[in-house]
Protein backbone atom coordinates (compact mmCIF):
# COMPACT_ATOMS: atom_id res chain seq x y z
CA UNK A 1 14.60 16.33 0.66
CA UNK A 2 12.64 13.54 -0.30
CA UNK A 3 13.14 12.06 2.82
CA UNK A 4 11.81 14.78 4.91
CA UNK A 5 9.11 15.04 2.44
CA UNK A 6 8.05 11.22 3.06
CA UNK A 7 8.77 11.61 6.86
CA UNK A 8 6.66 14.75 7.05
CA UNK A 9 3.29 13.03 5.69
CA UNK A 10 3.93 9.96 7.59
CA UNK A 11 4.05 12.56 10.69
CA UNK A 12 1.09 14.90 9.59
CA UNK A 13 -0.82 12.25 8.48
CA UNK A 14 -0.86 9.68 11.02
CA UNK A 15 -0.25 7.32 8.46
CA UNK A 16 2.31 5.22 11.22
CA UNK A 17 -0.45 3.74 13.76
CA UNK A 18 0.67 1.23 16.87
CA UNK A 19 -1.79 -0.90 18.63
CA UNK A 20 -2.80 0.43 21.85
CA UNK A 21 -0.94 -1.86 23.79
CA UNK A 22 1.68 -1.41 22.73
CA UNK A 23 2.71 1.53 24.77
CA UNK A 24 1.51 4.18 27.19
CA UNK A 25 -0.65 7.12 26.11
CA UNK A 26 1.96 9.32 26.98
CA UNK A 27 5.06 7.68 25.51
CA UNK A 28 6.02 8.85 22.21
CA UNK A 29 6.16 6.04 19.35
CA UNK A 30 9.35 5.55 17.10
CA UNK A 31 8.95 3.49 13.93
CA UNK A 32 11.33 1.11 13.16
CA UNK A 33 13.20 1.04 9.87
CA UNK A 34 11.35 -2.00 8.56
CA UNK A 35 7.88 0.54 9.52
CA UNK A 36 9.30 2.85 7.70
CA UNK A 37 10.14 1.31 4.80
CA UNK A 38 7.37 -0.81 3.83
CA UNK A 39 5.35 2.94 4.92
CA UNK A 40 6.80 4.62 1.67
CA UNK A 41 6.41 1.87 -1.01
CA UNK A 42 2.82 2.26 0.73
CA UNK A 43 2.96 6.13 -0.01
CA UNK A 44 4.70 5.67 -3.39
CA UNK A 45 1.75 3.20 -4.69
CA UNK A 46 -0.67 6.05 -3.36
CA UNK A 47 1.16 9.06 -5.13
CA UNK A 48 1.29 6.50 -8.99
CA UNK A 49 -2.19 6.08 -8.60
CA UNK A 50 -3.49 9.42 -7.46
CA UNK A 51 -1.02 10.07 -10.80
CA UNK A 52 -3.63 7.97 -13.10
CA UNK A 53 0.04 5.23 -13.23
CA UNK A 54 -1.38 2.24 -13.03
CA UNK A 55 2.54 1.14 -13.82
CA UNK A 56 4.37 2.91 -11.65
CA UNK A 57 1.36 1.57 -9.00
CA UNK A 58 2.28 -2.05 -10.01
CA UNK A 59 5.93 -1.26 -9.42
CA UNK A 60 6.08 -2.15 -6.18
CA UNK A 61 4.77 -5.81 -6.82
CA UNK A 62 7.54 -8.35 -7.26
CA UNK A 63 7.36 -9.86 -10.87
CA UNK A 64 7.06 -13.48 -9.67
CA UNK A 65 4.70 -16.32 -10.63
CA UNK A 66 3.37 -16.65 -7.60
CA UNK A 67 2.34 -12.98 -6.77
CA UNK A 68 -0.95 -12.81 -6.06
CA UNK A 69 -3.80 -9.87 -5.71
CA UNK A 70 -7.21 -10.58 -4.45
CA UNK A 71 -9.50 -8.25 -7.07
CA UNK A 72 -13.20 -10.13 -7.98
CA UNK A 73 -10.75 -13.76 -7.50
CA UNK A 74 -7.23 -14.45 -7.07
CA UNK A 75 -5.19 -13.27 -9.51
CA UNK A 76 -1.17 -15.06 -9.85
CA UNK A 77 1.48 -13.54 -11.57
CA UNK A 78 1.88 -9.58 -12.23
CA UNK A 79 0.89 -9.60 -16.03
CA UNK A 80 -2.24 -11.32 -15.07
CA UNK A 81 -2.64 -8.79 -12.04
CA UNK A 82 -1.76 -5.62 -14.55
CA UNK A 83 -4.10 -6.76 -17.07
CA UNK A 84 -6.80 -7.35 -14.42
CA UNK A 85 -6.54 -3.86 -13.02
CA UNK A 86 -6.63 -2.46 -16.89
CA UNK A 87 -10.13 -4.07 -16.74
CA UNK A 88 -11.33 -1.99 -13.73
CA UNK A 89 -9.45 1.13 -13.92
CA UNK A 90 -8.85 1.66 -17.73
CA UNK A 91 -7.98 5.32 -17.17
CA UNK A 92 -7.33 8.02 -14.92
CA UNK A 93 -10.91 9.03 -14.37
CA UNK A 94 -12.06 5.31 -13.56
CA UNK A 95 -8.50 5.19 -10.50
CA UNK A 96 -9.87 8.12 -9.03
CA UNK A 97 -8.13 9.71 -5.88
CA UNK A 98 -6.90 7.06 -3.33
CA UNK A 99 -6.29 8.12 0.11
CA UNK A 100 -4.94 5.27 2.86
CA UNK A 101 -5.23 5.57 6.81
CA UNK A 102 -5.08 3.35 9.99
CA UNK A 103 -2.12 2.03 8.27
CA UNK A 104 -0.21 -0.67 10.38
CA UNK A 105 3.66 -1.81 9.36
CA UNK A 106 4.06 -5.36 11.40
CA UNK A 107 7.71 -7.53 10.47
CA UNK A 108 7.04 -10.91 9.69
CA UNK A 109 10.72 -11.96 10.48
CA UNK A 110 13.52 -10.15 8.53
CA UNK A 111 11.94 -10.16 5.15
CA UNK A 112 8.90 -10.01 4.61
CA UNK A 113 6.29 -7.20 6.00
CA UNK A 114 2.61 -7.14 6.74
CA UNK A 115 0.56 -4.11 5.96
CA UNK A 116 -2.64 -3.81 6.60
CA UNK A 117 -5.07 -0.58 6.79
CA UNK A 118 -8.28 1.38 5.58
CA UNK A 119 -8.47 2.84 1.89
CA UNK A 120 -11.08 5.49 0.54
CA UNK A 121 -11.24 5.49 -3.11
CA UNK A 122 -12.79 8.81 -4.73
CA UNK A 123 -14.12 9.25 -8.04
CA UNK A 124 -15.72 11.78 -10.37
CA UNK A 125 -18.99 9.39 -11.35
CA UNK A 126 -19.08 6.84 -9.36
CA UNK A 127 -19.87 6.31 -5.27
CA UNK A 128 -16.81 6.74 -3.16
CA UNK A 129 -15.81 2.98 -2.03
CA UNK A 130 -14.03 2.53 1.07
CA UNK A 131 -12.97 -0.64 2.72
CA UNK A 132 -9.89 -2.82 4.11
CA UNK A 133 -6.51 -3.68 2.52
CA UNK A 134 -4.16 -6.32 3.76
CA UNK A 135 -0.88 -6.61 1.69
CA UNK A 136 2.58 -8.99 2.76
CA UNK A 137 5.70 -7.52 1.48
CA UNK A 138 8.79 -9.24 0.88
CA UNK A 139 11.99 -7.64 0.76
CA UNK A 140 13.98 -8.21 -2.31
CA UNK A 141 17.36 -7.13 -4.08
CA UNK A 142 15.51 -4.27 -5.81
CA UNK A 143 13.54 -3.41 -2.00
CA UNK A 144 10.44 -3.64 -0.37
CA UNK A 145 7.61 -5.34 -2.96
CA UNK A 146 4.26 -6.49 -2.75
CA UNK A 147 3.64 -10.52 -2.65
CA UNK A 148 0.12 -10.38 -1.97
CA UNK A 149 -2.63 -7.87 -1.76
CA UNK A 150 -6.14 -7.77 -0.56
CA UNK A 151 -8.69 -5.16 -0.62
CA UNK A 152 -12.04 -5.89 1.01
């Protein structure tokens, strides 16, 4: 059920998209599994912060030294990167609604992933932001997790 669930937004939302030369305009695209997969940790992290769970957000970064996010500087490590978010978004008011599009699943070789797309962040008192995120993926024992994120 989940599955279908996953694969219906991916569908309805045109969450999956393919450079244009990639194929013809009248060929139908097929993700592959690798697509796929890095597309739901993509739609998970949406869902735990359109939740107000900052956590369950964060869950998808690997717990490594060297992770790193890109927020006002680089921040290494996921403590570091969980406390820096706490600074920004304390609470569920100041996460807002996130919504992602032109999203774009490339391999980079067997394990690791790079996703990059368009983000619209909505909240109740402040202007809607919207801008750029670039994140690399590496696929570990416990799946798909984030090794680096961007947002511009």
């Amino acid at each position: 059920m989940l599955r279908h669930r996953i694969a219906t937004a991916i569908l309805s939302l045109g969450i999956l998209s393919v450079p244009t030369h990639a194929q013809a305009p009248d060929q139908l695209y097929t993700a592959t599994h690798l697509q796929l997969e890095v597309t739901k940790v993509l739609l998970a992290q949406q869902a735990a912060w359109n939740k107000g769970d900052l956590d369950g957000y964060l869950s998808y970064y690997k717990n490594a030294p060297d992770t790193q996010a890109i927020l006002e500087g680089p921040v290494r490590g996921l403590q570091n990167i969980r406390n820096a978010y706490r600074v920004n978004y304390p609470n569920r008011d100041a996460m807002g609604e996130l919504e992602q599009s032109e999203v774009d699943v490339r391999a980079l070789g067997d394990n690791f992933a790079l996703a990059t797309g368009r983000y619209t962040l909505n909240r109740r008192r402040k202007p809607e932001v919207q801008g750029g995120f670039t994140e690399v993926l590496e696929k570990t024992p416990a799946g798909w997790q984030v090794i680096y994120s961007e947002t511009s």
